[in-house]
PDB file of N, CA and C in Angstrom:
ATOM      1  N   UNK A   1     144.893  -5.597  99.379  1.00  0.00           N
ATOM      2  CA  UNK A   1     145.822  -6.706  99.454  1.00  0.00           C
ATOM      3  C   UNK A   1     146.205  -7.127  98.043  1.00  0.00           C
ATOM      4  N   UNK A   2     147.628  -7.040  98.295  1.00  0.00           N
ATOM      5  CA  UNK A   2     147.730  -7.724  96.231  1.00  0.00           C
ATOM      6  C   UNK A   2     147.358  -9.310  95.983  1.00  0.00           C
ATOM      7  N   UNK A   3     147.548  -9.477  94.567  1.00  0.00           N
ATOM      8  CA  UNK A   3     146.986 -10.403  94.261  1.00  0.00           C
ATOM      9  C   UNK A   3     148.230 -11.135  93.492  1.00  0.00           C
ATOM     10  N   UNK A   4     149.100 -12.313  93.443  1.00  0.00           N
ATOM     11  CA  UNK A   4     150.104 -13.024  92.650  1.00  0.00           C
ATOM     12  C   UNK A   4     148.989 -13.970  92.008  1.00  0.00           C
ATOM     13  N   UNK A   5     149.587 -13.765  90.765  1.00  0.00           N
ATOM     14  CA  UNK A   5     148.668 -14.586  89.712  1.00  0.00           C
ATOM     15  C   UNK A   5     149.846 -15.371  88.753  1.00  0.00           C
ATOM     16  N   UNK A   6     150.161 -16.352  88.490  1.00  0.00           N
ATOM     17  CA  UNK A   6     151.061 -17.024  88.012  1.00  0.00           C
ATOM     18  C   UNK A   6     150.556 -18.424  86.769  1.00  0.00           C
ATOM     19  N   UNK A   7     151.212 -18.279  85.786  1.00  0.00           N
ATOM     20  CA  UNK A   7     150.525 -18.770  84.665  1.00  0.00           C
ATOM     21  C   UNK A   7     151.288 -19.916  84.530  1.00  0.00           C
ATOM     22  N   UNK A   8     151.248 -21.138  84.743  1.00  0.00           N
ATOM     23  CA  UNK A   8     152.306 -21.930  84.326  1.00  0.00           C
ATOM     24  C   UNK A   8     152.602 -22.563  83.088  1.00  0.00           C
ATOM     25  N   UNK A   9     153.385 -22.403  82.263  1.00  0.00           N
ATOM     26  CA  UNK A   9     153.416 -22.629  80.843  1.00  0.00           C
ATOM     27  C   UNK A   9     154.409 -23.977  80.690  1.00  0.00           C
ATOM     28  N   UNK A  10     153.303 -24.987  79.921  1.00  0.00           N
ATOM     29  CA  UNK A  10     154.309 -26.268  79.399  1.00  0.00           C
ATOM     30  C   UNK A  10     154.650 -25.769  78.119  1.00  0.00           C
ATOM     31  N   UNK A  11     156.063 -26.048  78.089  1.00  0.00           N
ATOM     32  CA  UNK A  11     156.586 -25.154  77.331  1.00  0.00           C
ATOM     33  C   UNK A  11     157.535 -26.570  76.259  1.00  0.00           C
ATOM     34  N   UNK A  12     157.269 -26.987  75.100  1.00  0.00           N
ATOM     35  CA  UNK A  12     158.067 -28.320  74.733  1.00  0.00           C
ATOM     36  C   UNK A  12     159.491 -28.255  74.908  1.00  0.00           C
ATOM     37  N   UNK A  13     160.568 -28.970  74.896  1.00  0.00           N
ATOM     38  CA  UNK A  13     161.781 -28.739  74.395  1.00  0.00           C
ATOM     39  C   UNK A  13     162.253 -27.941  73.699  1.00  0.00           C
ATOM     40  N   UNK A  14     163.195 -27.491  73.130  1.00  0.00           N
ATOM     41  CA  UNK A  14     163.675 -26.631  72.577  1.00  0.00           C
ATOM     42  C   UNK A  14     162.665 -24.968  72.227  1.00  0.00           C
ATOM     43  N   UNK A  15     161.637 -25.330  73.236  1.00  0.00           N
ATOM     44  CA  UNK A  15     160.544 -23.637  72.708  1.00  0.00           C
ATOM     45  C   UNK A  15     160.927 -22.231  74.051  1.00  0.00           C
ATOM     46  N   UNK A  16     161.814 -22.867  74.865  1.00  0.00           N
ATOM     47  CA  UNK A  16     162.403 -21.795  75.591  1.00  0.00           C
ATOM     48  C   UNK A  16     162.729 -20.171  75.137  1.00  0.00           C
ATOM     49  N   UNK A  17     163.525 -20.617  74.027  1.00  0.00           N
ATOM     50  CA  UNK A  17     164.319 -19.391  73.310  1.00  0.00           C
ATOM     51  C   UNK A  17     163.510 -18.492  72.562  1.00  0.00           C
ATOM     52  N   UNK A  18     161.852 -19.129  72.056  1.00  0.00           N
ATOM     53  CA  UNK A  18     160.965 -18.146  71.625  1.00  0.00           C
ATOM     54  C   UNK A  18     159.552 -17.568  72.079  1.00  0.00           C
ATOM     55  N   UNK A  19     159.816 -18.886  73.363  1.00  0.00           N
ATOM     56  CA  UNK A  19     158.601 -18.030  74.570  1.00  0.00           C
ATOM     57  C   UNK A  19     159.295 -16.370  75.341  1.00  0.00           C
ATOM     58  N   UNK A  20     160.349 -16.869  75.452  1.00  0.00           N
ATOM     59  CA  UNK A  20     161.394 -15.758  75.836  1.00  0.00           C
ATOM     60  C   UNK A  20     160.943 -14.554  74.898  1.00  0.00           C
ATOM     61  N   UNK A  21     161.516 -14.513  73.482  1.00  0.00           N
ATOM     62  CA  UNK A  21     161.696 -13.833  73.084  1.00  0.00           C
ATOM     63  C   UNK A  21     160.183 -13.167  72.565  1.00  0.00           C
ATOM     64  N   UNK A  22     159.082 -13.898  72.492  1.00  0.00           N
ATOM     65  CA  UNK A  22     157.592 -12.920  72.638  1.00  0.00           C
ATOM     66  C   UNK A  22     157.214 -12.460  73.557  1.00  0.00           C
ATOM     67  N   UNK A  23     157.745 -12.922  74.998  1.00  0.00           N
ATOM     68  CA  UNK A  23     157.670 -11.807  76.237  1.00  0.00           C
ATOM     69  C   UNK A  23     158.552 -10.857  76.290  1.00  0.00           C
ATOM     70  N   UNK A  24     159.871 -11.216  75.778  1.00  0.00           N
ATOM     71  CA  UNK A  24     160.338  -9.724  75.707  1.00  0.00           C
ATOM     72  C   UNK A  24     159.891  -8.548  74.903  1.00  0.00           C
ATOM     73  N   UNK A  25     159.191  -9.129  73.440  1.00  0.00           N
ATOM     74  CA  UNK A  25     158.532  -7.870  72.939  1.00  0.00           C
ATOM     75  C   UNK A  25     157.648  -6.968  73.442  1.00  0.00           C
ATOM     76  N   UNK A  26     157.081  -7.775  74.150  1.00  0.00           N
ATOM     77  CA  UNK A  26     155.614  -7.280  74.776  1.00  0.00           C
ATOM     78  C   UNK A  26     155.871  -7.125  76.099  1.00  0.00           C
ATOM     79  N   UNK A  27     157.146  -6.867  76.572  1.00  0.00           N
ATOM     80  CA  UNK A  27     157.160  -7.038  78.264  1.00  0.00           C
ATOM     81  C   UNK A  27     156.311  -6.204  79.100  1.00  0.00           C
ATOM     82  N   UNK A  28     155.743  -4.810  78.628  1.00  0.00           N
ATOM     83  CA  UNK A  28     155.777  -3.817  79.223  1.00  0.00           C
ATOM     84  C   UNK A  28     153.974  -3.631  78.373  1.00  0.00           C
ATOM     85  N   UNK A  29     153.396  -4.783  77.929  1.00  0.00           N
ATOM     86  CA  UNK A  29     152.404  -4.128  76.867  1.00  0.00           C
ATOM     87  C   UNK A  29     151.253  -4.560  78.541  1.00  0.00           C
ATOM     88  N   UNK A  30     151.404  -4.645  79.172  1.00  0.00           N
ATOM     89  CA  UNK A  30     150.133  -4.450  80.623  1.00  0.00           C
ATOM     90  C   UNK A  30     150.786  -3.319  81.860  1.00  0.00           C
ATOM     91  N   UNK A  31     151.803  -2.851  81.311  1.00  0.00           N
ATOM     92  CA  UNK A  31     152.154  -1.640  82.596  1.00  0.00           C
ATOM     93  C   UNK A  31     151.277  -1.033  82.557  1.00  0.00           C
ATOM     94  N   UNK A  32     150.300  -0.619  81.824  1.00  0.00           N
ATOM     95  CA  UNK A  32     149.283   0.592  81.622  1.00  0.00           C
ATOM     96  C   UNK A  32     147.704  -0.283  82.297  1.00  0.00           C
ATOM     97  N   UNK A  33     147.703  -1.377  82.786  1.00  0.00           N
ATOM     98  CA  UNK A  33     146.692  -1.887  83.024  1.00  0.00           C
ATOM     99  C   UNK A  33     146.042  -1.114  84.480  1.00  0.00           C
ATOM    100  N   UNK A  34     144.961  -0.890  84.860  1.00  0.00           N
ATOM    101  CA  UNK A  34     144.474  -0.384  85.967  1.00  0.00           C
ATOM    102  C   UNK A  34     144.883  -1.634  86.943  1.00  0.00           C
ATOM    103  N   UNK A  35     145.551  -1.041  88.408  1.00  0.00           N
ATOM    104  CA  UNK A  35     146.061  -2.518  89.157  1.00  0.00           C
ATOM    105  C   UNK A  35     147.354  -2.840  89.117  1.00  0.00           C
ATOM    106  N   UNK A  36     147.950  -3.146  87.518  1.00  0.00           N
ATOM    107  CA  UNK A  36     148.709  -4.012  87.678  1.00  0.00           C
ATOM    108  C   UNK A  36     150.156  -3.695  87.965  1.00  0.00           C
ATOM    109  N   UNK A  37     150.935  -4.249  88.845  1.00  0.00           N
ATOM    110  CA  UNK A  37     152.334  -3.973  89.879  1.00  0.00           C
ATOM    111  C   UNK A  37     153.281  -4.681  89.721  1.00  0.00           C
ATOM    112  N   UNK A  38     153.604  -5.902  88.259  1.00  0.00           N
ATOM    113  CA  UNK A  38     154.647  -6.140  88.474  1.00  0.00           C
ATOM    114  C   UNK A  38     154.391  -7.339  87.567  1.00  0.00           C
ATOM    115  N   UNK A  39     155.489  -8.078  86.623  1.00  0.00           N
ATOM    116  CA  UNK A  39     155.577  -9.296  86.120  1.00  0.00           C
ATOM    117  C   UNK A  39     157.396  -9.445  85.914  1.00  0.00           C
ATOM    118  N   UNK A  40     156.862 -10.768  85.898  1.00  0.00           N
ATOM    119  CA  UNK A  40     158.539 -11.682  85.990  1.00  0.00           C
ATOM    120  C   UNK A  40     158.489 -12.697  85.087  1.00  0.00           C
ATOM    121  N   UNK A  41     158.906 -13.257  84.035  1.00  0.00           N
ATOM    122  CA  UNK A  41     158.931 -14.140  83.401  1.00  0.00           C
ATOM    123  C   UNK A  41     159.946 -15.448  84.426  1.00  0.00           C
ATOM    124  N   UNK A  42     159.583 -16.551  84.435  1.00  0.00           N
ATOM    125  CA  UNK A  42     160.758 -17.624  85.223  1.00  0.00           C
ATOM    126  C   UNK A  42     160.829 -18.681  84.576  1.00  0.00           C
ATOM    127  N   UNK A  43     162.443 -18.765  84.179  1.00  0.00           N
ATOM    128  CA  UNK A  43     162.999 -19.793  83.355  1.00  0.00           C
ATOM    129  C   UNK A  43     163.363 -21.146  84.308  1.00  0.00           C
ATOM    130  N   UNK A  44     162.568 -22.419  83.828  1.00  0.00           N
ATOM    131  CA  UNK A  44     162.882 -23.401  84.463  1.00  0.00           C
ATOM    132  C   UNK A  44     164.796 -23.852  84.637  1.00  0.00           C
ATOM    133  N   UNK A  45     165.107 -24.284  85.656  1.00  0.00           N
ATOM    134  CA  UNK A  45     166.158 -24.723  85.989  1.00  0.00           C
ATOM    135  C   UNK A  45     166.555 -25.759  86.565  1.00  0.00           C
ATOM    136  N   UNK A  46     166.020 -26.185  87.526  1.00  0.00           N
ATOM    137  CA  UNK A  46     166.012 -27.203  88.165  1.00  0.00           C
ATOM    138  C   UNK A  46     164.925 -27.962  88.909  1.00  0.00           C
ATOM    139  N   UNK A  47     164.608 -29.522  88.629  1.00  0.00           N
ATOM    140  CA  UNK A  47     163.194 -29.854  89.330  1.00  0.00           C
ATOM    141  C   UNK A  47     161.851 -29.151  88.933  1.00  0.00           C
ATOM    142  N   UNK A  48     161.910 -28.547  87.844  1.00  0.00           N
ATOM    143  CA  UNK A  48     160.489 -28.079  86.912  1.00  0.00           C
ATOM    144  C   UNK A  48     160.928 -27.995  85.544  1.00  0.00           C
ATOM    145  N   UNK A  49     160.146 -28.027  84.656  1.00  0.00           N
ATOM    146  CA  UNK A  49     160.168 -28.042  83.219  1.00  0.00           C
ATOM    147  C   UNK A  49     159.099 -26.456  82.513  1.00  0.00           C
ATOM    148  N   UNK A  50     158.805 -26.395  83.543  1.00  0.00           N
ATOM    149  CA  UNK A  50     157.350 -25.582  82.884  1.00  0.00           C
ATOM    150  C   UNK A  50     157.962 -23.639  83.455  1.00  0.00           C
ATOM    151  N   UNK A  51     157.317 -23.023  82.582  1.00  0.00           N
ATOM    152  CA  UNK A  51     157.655 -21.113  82.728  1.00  0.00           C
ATOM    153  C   UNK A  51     156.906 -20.599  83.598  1.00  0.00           C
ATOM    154  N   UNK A  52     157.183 -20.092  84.087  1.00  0.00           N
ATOM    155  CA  UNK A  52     156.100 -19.300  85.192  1.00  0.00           C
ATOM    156  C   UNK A  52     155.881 -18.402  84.673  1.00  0.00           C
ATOM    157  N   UNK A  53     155.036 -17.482  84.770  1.00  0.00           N
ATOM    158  CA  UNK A  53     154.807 -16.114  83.965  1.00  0.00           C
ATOM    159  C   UNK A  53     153.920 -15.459  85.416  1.00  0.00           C
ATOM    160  N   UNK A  54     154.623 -14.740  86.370  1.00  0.00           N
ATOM    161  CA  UNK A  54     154.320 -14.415  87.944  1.00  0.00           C
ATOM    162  C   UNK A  54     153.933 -12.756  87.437  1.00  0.00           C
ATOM    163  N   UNK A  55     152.397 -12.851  87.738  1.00  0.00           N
ATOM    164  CA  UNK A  55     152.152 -11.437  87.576  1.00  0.00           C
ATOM    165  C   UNK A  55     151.614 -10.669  88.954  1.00  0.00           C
ATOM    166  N   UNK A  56     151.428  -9.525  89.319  1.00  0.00           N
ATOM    167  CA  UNK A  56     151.285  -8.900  90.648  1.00  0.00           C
ATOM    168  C   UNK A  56     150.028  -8.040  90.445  1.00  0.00           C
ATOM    169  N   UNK A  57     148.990  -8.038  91.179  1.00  0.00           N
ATOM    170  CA  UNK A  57     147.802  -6.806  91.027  1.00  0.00           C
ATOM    171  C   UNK A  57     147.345  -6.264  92.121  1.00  0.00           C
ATOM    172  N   UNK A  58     146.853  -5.364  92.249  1.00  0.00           N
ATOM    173  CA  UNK A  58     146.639  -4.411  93.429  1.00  0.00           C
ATOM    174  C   UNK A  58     145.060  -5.317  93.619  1.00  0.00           C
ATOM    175  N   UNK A  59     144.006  -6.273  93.332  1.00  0.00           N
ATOM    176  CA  UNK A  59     143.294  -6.698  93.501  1.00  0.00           C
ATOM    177  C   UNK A  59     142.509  -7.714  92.804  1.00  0.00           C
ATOM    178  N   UNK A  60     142.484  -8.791  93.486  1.00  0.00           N
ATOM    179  CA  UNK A  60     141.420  -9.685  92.173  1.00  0.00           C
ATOM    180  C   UNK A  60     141.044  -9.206  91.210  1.00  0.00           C
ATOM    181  N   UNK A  61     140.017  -8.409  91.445  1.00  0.00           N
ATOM    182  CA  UNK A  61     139.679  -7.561  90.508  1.00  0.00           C
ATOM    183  C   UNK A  61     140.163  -6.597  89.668  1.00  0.00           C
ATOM    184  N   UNK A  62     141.321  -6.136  89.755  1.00  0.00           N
ATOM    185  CA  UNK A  62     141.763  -5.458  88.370  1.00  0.00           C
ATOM    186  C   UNK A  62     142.538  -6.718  87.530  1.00  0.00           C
ATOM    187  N   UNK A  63     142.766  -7.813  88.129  1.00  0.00           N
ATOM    188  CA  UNK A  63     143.548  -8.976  87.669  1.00  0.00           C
ATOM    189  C   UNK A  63     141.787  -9.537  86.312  1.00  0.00           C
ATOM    190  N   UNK A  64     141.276  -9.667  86.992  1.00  0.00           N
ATOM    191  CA  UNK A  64     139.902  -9.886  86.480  1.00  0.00           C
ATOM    192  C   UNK A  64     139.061  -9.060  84.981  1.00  0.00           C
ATOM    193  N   UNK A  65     139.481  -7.758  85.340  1.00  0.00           N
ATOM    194  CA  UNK A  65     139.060  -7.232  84.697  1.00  0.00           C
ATOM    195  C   UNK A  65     139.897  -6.968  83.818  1.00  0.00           C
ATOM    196  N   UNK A  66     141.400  -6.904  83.511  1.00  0.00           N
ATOM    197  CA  UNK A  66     142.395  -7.308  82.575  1.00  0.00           C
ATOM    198  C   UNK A  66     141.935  -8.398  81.946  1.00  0.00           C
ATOM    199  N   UNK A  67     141.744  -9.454  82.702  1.00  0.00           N
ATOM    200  CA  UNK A  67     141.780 -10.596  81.808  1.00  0.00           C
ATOM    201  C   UNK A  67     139.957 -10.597  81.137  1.00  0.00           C
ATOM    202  N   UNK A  68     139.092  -9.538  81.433  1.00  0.00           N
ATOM    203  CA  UNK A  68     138.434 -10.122  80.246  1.00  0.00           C
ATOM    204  C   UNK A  68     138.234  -8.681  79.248  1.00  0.00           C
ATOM    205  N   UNK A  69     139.517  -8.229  79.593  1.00  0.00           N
ATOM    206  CA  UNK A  69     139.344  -6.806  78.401  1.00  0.00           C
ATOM    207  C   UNK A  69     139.542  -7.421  77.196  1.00  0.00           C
ATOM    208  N   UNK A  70     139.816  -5.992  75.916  1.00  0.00           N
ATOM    209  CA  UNK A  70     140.659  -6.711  75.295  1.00  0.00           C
ATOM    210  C   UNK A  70     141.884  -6.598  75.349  1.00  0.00           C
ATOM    211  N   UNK A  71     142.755  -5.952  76.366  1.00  0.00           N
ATOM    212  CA  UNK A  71     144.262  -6.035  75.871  1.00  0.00           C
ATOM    213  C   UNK A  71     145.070  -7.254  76.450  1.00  0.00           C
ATOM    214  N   UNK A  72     143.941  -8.150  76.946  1.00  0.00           N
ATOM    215  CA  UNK A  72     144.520  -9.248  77.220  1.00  0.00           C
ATOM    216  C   UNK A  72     144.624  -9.834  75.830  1.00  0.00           C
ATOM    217  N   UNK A  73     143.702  -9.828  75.139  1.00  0.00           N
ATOM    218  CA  UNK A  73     143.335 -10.816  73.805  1.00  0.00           C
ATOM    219  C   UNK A  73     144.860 -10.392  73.117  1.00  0.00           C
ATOM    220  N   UNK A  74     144.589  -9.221  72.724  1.00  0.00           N
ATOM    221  CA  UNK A  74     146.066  -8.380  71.801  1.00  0.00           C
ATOM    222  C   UNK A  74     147.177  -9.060  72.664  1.00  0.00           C
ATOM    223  N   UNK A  75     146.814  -9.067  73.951  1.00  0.00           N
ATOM    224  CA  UNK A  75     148.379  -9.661  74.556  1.00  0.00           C
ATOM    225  C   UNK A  75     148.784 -11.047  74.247  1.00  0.00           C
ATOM    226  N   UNK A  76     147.600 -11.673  73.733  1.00  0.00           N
ATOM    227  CA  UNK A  76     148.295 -13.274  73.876  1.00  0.00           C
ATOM    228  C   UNK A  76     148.347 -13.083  71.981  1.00  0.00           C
ATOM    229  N   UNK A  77     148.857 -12.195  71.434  1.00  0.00           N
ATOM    230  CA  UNK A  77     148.352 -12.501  69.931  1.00  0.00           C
ATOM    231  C   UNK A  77     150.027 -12.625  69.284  1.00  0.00           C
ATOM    232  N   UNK A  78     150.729 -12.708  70.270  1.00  0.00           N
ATOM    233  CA  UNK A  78     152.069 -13.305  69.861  1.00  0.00           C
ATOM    234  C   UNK A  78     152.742 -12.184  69.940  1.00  0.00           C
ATOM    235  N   UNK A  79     153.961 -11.003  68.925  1.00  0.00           N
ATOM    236  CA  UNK A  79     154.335 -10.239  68.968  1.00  0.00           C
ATOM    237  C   UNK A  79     154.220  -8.804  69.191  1.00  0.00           C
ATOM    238  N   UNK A  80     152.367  -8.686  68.500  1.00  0.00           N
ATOM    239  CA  UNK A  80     152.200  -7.744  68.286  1.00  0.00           C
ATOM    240  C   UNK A  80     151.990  -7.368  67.076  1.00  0.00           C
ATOM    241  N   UNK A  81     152.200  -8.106  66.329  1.00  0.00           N
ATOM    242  CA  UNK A  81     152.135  -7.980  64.698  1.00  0.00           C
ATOM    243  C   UNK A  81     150.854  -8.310  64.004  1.00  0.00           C
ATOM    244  N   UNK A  82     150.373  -7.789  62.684  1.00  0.00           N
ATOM    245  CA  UNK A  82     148.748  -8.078  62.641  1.00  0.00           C
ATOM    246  C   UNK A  82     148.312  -9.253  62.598  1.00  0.00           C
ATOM    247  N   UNK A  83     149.246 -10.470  62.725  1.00  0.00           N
ATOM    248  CA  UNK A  83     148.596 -11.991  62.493  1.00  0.00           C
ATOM    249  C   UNK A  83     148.988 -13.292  63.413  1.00  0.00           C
ATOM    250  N   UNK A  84     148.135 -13.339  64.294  1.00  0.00           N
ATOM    251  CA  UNK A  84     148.110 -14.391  65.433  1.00  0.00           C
ATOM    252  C   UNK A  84     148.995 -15.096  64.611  1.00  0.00           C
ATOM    253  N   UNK A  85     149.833 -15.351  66.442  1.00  0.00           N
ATOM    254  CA  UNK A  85     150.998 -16.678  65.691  1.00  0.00           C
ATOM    255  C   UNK A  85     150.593 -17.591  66.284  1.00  0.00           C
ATOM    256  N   UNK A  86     151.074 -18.851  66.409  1.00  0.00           N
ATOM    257  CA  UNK A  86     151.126 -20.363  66.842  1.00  0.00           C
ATOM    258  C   UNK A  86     151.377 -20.216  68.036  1.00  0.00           C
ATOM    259  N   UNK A  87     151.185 -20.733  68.785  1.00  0.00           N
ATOM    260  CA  UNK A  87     151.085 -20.517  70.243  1.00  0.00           C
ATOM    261  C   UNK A  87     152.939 -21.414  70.603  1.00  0.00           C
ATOM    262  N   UNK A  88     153.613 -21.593  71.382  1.00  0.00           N
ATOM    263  CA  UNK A  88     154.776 -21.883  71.651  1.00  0.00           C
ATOM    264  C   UNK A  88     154.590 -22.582  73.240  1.00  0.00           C
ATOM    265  N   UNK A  89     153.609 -22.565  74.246  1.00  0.00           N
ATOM    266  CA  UNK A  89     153.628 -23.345  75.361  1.00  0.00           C
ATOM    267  C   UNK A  89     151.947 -24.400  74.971  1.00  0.00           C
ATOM    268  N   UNK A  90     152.097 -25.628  75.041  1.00  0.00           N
ATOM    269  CA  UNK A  90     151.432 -26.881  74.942  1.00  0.00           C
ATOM    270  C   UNK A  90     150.179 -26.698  75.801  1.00  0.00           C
ATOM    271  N   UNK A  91     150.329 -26.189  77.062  1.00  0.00           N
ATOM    272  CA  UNK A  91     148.953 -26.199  78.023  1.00  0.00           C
ATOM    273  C   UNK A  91     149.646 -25.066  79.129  1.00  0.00           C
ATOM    274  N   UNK A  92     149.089 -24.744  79.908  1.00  0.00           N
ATOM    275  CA  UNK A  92     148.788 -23.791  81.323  1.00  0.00           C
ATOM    276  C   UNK A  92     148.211 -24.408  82.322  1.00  0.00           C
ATOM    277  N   UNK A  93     148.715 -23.824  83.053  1.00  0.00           N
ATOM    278  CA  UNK A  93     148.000 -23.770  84.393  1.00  0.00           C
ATOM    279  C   UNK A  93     148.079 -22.485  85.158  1.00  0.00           C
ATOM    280  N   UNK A  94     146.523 -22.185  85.747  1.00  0.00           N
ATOM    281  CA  UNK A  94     146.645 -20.992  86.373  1.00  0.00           C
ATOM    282  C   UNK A  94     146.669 -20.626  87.766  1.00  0.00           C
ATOM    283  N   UNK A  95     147.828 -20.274  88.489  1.00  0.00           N
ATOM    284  CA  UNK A  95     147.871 -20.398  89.746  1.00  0.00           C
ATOM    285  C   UNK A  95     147.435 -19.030  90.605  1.00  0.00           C
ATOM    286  N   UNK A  96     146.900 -18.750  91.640  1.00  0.00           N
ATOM    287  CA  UNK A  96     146.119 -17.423  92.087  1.00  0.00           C
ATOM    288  C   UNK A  96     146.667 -17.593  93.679  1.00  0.00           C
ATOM    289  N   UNK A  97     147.316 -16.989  94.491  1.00  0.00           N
ATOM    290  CA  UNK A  97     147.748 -16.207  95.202  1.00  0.00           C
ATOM    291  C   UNK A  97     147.357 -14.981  95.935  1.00  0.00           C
ATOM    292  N   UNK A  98     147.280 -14.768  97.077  1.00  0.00           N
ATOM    293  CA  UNK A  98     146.843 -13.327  97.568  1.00  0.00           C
ATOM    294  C   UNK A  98     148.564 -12.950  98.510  1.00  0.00           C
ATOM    295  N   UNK A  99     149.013 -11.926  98.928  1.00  0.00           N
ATOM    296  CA  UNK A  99     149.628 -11.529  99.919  1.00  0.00           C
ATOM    297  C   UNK A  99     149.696 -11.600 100.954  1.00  0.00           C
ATOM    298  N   UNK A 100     150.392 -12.616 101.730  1.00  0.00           N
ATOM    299  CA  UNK A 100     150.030 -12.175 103.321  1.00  0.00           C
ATOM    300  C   UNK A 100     150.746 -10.951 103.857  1.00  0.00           C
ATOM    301  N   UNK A 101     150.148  -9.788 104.704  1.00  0.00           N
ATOM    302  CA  UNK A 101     150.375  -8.861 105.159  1.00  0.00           C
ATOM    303  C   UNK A 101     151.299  -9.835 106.639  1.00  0.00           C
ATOM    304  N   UNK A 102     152.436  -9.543 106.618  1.00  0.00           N
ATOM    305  CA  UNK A 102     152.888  -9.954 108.413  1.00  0.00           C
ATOM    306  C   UNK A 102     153.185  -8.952 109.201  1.00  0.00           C
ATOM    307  N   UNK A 103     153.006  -7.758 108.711  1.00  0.00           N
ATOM    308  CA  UNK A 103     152.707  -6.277 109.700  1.00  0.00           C
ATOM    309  C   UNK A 103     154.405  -5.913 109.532  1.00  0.00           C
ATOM    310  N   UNK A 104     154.651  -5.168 110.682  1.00  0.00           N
ATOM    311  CA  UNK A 104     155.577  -4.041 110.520  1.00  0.00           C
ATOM    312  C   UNK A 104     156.825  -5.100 111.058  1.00  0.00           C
TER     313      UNK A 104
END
């Protein structure tokens, strides 16, 4: 059963345009993760303020075991470049999800 795992990012005013643009560098830096099936970045629009960052895993557990490798660490280290940047969302929240199967 998959697993939706969704990160919610308070993100200040005007920090839209460069949360954006460090997920786009790195969009693709967990395709190689054991499990993992899918991410979406979501830009607030209406009636929320905060980013979603909606990720998909074939099981708790490869969601789990991503997050205490290290390419999670390298993943949150900003671009990719050798020197941690400043972080750009204020706080998180982590939201966890399973699939309901409704059959055929």
């Amino acid at each position: 059963m998959s697993v939706v795992v969704i990160n919610a990012l308070d993100v200040p005013e005007g920090g839209g345009a460069e949360i954006e643009r460090r997920f786009a560098v790195r969009r693709h830096s967990v395709d190689g993760a054991p499990g993992f099936e899918g991410f979406q970045l979501l830009r607030p629009v209406a009636g929320e303020s905060r980013y979603f960052v909606v990720t998909t895993w074939a099981s708790r557990e490869d969601f789990e075991q991503w997050q205490t490798s290290g390419a999670r660490v390298a993943h949150s280290d900003g671009d990719g470049g050798s020197a941690p940047r400043r972080p750009v969302a204020t706080g998180s929240t982590l939201l966890e999800f399973e699939v309901v199967d409704l059959g055929a």
